[in-house]
C-alpha atoms as a PDB file:
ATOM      1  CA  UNK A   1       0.000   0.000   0.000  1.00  0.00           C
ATOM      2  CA  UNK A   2       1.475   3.525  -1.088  1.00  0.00           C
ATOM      3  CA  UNK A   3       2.365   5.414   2.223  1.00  0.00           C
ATOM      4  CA  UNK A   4       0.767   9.331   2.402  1.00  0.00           C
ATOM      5  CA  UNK A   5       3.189  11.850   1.622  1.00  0.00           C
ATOM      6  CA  UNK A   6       3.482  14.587   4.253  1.00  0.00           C
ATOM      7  CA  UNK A   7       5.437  17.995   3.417  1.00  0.00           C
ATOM      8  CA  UNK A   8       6.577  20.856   5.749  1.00  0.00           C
ATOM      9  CA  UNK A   9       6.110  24.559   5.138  1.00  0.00           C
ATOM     10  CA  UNK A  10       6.520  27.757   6.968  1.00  0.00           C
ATOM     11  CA  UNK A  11       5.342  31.245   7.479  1.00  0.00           C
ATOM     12  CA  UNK A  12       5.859  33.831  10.050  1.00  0.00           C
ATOM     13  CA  UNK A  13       7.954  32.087  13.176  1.00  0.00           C
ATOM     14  CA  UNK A  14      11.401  30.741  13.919  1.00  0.00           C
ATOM     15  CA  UNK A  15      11.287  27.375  12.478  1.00  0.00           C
ATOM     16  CA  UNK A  16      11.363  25.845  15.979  1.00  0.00           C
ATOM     17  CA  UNK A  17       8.425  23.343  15.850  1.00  0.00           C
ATOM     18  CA  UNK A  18       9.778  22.238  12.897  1.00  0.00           C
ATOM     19  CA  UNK A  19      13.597  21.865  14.559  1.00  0.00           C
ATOM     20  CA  UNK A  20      11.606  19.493  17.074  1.00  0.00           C
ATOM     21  CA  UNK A  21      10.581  17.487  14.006  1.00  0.00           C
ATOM     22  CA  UNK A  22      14.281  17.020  13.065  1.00  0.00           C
ATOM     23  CA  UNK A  23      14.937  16.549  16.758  1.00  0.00           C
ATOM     24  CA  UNK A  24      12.794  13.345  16.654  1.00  0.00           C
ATOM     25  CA  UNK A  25      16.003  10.770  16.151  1.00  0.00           C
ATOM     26  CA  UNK A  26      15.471   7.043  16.562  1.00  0.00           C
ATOM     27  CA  UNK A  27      11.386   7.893  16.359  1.00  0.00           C
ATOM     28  CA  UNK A  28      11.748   9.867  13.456  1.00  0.00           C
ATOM     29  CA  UNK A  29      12.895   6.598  11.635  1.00  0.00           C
ATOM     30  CA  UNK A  30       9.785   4.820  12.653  1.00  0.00           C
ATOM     31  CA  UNK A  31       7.791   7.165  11.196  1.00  0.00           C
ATOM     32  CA  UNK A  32       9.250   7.337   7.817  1.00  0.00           C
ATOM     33  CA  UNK A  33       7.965   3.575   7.838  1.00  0.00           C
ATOM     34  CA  UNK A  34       4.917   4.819   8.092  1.00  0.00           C
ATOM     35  CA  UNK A  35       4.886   8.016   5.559  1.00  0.00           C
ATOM     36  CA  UNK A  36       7.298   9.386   3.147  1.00  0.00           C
ATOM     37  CA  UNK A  37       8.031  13.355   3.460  1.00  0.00           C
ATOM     38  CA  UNK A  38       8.620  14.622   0.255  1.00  0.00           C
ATOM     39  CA  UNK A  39       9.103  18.448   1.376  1.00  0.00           C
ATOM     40  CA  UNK A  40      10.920  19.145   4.478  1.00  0.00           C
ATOM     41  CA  UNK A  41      13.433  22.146   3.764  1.00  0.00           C
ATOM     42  CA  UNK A  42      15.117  22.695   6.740  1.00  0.00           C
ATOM     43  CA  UNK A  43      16.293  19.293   6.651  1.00  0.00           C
ATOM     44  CA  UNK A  44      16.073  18.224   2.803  1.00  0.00           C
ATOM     45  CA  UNK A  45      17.279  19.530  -0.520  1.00  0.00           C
ATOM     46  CA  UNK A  46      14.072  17.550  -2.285  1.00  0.00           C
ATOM     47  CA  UNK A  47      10.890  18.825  -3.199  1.00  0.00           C
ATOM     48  CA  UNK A  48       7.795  17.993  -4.122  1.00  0.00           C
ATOM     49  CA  UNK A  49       4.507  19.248  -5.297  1.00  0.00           C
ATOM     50  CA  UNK A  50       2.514  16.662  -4.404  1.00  0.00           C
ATOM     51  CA  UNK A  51       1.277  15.546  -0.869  1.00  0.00           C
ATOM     52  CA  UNK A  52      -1.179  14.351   0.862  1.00  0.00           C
ATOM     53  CA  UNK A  53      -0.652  16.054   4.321  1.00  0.00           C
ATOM     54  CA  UNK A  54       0.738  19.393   4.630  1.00  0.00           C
ATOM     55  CA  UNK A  55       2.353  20.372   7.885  1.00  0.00           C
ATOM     56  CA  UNK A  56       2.383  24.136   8.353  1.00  0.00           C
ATOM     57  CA  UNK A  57       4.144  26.362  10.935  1.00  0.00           C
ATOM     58  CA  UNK A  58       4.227  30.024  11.409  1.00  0.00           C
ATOM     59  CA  UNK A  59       1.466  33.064  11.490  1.00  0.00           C
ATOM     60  CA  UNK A  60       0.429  34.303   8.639  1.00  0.00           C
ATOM     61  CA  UNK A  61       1.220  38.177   8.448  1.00  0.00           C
ATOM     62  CA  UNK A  62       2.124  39.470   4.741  1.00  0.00           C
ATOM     63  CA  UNK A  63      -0.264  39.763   2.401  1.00  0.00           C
ATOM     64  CA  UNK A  64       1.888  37.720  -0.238  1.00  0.00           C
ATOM     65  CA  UNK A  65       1.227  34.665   2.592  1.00  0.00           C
ATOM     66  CA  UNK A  66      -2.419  34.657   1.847  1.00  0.00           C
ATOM     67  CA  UNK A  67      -2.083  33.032  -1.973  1.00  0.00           C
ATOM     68  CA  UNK A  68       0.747  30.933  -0.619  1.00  0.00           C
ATOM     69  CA  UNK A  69      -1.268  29.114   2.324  1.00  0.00           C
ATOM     70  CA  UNK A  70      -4.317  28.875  -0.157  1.00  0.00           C
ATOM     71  CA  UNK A  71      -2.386  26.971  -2.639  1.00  0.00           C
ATOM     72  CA  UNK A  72      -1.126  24.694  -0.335  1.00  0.00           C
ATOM     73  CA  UNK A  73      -4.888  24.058   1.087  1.00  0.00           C
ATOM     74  CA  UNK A  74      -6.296  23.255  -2.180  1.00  0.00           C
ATOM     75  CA  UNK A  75      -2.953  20.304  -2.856  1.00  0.00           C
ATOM     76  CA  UNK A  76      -3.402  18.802   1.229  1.00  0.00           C
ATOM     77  CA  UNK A  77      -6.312  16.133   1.852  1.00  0.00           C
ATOM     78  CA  UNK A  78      -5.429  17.169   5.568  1.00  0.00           C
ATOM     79  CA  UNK A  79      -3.589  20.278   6.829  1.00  0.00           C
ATOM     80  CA  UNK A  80      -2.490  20.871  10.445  1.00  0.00           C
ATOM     81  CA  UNK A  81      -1.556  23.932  12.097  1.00  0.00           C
ATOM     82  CA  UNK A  82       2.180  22.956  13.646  1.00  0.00           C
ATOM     83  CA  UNK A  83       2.796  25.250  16.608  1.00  0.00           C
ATOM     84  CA  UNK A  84       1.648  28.529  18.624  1.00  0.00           C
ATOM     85  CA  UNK A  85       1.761  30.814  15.767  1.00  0.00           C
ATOM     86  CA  UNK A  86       0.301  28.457  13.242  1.00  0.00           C
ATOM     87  CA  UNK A  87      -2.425  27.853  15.477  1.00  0.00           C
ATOM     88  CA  UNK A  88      -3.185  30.972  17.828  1.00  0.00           C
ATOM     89  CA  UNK A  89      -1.355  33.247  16.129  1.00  0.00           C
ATOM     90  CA  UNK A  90       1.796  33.677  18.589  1.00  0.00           C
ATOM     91  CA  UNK A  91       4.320  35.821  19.643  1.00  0.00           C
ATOM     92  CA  UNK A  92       3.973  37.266  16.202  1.00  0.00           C
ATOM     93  CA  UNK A  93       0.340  39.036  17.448  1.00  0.00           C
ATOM     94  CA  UNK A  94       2.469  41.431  19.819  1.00  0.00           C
ATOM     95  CA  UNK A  95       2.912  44.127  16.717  1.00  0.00           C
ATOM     96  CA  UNK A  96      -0.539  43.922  16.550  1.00  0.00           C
ATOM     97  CA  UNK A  97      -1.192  46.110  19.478  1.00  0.00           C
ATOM     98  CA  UNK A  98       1.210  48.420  17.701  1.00  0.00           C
ATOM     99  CA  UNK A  99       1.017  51.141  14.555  1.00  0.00           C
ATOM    100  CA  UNK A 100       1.716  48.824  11.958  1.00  0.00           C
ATOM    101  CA  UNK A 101       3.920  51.380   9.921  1.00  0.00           C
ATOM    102  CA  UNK A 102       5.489  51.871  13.217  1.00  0.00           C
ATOM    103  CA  UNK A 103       6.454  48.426  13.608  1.00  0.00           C
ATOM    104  CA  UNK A 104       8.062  48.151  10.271  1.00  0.00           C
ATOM    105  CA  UNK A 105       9.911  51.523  10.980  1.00  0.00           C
ATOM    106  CA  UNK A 106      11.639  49.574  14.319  1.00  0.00           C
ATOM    107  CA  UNK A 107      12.510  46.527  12.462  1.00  0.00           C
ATOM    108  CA  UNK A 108      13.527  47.949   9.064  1.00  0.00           C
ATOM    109  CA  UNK A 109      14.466  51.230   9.605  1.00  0.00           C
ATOM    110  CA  UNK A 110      15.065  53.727   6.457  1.00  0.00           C
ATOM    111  CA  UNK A 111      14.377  50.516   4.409  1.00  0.00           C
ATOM    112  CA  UNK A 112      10.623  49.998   5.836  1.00  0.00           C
ATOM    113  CA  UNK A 113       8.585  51.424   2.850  1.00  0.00           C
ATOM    114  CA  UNK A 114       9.927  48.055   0.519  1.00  0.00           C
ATOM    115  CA  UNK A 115       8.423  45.605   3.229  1.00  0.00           C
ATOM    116  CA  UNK A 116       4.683  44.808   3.589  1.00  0.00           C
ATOM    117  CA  UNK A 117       3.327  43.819   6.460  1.00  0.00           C
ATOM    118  CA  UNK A 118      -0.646  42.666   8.182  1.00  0.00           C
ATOM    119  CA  UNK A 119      -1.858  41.596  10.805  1.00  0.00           C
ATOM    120  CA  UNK A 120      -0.512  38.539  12.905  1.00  0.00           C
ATOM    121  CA  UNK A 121      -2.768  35.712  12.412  1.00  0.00           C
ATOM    122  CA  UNK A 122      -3.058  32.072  12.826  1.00  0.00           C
ATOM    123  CA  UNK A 123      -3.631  30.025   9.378  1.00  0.00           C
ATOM    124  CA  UNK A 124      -7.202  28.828  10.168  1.00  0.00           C
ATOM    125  CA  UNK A 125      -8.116  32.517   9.537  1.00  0.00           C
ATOM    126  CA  UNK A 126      -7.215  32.263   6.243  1.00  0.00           C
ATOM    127  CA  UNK A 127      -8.272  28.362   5.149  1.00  0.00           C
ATOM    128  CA  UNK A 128      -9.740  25.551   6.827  1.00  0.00           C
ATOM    129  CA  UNK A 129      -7.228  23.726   9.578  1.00  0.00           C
ATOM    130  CA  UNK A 130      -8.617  19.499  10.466  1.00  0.00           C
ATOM    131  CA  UNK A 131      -5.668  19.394  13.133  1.00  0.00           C
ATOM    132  CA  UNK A 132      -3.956  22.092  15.555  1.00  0.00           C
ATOM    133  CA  UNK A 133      -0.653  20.880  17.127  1.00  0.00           C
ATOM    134  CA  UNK A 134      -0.162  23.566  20.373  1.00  0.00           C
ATOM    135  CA  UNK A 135       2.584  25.055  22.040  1.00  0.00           C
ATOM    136  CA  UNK A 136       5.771  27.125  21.685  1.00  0.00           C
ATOM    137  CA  UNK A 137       7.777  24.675  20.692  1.00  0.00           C
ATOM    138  CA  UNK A 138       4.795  22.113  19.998  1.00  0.00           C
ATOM    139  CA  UNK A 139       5.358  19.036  21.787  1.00  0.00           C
ATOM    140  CA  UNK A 140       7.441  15.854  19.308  1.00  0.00           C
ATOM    141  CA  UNK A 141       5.437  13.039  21.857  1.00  0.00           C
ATOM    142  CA  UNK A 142       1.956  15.095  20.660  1.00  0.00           C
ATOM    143  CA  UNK A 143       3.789  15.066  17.068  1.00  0.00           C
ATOM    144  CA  UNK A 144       4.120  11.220  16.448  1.00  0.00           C
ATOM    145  CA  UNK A 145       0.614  10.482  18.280  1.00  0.00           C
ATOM    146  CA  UNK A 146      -0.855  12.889  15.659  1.00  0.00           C
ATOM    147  CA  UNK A 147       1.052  11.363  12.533  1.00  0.00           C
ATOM    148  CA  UNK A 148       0.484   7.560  14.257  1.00  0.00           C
ATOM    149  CA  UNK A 149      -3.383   8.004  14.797  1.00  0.00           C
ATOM    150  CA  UNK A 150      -3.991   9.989  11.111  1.00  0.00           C
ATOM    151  CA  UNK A 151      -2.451   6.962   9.440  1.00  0.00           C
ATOM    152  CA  UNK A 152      -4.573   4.481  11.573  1.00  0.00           C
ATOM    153  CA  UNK A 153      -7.529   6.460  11.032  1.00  0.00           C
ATOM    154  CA  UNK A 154      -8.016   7.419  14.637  1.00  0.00           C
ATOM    155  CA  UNK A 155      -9.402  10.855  15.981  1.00  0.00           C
ATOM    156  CA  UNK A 156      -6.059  12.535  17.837  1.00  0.00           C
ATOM    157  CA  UNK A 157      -6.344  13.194  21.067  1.00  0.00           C
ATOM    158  CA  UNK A 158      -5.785  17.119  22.046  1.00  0.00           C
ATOM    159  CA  UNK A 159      -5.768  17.812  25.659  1.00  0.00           C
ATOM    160  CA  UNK A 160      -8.729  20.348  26.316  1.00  0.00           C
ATOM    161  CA  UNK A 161      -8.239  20.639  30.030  1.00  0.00           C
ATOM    162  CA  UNK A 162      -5.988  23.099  31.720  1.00  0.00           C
ATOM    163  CA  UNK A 163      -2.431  22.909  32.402  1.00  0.00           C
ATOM    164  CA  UNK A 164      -3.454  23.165  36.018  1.00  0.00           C
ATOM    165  CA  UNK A 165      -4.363  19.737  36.034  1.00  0.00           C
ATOM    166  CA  UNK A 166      -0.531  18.581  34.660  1.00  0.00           C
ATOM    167  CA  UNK A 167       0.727  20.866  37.395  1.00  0.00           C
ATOM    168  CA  UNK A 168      -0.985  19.052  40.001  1.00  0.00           C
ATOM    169  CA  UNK A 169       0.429  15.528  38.688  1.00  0.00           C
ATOM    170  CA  UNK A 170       3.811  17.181  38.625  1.00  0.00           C
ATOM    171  CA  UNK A 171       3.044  18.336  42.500  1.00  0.00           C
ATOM    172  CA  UNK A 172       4.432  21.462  41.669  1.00  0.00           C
ATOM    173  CA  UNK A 173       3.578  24.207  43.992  1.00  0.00           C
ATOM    174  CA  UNK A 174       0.809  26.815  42.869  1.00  0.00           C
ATOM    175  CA  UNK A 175       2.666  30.001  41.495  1.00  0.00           C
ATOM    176  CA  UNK A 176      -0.144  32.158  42.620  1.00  0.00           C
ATOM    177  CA  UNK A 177       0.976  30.836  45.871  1.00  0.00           C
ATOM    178  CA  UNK A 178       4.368  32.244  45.252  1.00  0.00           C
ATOM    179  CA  UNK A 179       2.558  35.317  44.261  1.00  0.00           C
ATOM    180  CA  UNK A 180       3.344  34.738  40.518  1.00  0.00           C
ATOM    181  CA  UNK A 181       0.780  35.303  38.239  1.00  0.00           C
ATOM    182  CA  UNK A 182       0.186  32.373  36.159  1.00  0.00           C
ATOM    183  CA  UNK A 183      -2.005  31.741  33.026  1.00  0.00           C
ATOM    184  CA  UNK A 184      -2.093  28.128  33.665  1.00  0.00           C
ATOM    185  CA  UNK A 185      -5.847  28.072  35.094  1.00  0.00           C
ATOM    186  CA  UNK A 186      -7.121  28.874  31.532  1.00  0.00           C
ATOM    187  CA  UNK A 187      -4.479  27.663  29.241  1.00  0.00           C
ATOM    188  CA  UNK A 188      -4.506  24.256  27.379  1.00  0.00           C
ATOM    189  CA  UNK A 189      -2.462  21.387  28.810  1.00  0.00           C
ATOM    190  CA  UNK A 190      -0.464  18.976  26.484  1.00  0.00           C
ATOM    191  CA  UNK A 191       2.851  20.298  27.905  1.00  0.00           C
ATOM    192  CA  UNK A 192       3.280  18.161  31.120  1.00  0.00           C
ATOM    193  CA  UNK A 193       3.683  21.810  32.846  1.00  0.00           C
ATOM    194  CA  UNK A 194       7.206  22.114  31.738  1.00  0.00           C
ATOM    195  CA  UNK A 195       7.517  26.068  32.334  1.00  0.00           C
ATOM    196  CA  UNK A 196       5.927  25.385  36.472  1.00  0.00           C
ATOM    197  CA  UNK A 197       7.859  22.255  36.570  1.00  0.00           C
ATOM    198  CA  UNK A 198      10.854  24.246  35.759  1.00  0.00           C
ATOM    199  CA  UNK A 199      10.344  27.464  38.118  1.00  0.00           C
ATOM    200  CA  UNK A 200       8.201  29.647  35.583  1.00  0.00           C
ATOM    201  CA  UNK A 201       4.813  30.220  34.756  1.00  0.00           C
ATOM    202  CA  UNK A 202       2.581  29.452  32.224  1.00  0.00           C
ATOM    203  CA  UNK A 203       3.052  31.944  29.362  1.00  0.00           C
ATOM    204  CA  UNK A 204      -0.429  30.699  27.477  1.00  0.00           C
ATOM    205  CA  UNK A 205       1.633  29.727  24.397  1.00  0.00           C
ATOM    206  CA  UNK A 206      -0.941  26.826  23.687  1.00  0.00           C
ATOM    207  CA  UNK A 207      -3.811  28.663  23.353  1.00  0.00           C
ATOM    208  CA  UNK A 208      -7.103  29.256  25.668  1.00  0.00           C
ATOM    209  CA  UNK A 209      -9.049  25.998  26.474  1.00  0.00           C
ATOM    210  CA  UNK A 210     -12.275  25.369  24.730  1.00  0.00           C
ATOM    211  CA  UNK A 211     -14.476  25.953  27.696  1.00  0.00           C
ATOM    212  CA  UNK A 212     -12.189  28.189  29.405  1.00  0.00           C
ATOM    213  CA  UNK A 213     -13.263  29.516  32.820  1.00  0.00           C
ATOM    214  CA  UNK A 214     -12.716  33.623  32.584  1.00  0.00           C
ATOM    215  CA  UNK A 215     -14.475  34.015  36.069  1.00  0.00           C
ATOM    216  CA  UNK A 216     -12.941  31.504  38.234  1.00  0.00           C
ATOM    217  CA  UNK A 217      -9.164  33.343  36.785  1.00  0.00           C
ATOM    218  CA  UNK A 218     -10.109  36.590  37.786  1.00  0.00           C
ATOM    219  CA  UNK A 219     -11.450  35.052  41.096  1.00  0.00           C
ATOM    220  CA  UNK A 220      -8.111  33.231  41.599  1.00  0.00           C
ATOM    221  CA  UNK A 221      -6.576  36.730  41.071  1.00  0.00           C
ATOM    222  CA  UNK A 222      -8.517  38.498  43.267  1.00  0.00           C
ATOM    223  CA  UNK A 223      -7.702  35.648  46.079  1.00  0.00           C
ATOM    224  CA  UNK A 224      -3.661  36.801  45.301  1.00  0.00           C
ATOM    225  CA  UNK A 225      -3.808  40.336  45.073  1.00  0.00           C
ATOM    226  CA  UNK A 226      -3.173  40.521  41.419  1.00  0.00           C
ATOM    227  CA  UNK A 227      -4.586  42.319  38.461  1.00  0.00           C
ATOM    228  CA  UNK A 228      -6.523  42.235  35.471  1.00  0.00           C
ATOM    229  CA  UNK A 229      -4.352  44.210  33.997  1.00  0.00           C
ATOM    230  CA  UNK A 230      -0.938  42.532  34.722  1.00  0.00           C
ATOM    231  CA  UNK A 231      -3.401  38.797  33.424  1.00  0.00           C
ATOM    232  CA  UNK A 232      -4.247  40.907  29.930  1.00  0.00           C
ATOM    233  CA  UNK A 233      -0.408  41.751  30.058  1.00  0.00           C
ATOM    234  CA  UNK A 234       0.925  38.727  30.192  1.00  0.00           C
ATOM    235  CA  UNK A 235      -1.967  37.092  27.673  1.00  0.00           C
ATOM    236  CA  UNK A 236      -1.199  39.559  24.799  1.00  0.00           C
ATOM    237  CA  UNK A 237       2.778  37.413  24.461  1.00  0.00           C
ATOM    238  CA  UNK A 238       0.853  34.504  22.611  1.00  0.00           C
ATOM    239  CA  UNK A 239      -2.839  35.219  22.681  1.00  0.00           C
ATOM    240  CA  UNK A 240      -2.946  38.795  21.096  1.00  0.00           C
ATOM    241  CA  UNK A 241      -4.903  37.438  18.075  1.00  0.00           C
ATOM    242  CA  UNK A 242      -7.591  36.118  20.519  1.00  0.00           C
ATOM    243  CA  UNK A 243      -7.797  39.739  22.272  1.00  0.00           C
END
């Protein structure tokens, strides 16, 4: 039986998610059992335009991106958003809260009337997404059981509880009880809580879950001594598409 083809693309972001693909070793081997990737550049010279799943990271925010994604929807029987700013929108939203000819002044300089630039925005504002891989880098275990169940014809599973819940398997200590502000109460797990696990807290980078709480946050905040404004602060780093 042919294997489906899977190919790698990428927009607006640092290539990261994509790094943990490379990053996959001994399981990365497995998988090519299982698929062939005929479009991968960061790790192949070969391309192809032909595929069956397309694999796309990054935010889309040039105007030139809009075509580009499009084509690649019409060519992929499945497409998945790979990563925070494929699937949220990302760090990249930040110059969103900004004057957008300001923004390209700061990066560009005397050269920022030859660059174009939009709004930050995830790629399921632009086509239809069937899969969303989170996080900031997305996870490679969350990687392989998405690649593993699409071939088997199973439904992925996508954790839509909050990272609280990891946090507590970790026993980690609440950072609200260190009188850290945390965005973990609202934020999708998948991540086993690395940032808590590690002495930080949650950033949001995988996105709001589904049936996210809003009330009990600001109660939790309220119970700390902290502020709505220093919550929308911290929320605009990945979620400023969502604002």
């Amino acid at each position: 039986m042919k294997k489906p083809t899977v190919a790698f693309f990428d927009f607006t972001c640092c290539e990261g998610c994509q790094l943990e693909v490379s990053n996959l070793e001994d399981k990365l081997i497995d998988l090519l059992k299982l698929v062939d990737i005929v479009m991968f550049r960061e790790v192949m010279s070969e391309k192809s335009d032909t595929y069956d799943i397309a694999f796309v990271e990054g935010s889309i925010s040039r105007e030139i991106d809009i075509p580009r994604l499009e084509g690649i929807r019409k060519k992929a029987k499945i497409l998945v958003a790979l990563g925070s700013c494929a699937a949220i929108g990302g760090i990249n939203c930040i110059k969103n809260f900004k004057d957008l000819e300001d923004v390209k002044k700061i990066v560009y300089g005397k050269d920022a009337g030859h660059f174009n630039t939009i709004l930050a925005q995830p790629i399921d504002a632009v086509v239809k997404v069937e899969h969303y891989l989170y996080g900031c880098p997305m996870i490679k275990e969350e990687f392989v059981d998405l690649v593993t169940s699409l071939i088997s014809g199973k439904k992925p599973v996508v954790p839509n509880y909050p990272v609280c819940v990891e946090c507590k398997i970790q026993e980690n200590i609440c950072m609200f009880h260190k009188g850290v502000y945390c965005l973990g109460p609202i934020t999708r797990a998948g991540c086993k809580a690395i940032c808590t696990t590690y002495g930080n807290s949650c950033e949001g980078c995988r996105g709001l879950t589904d049936d996210v709480n809003i009330n009990s946050q600001t109660d939790i905040m309220k119970e700390h001594g902290l502020s709505l404004d220093e919550a929308l602060s911290k929320f605009k780093l990945y979620g400023g598409y969502l604002r």
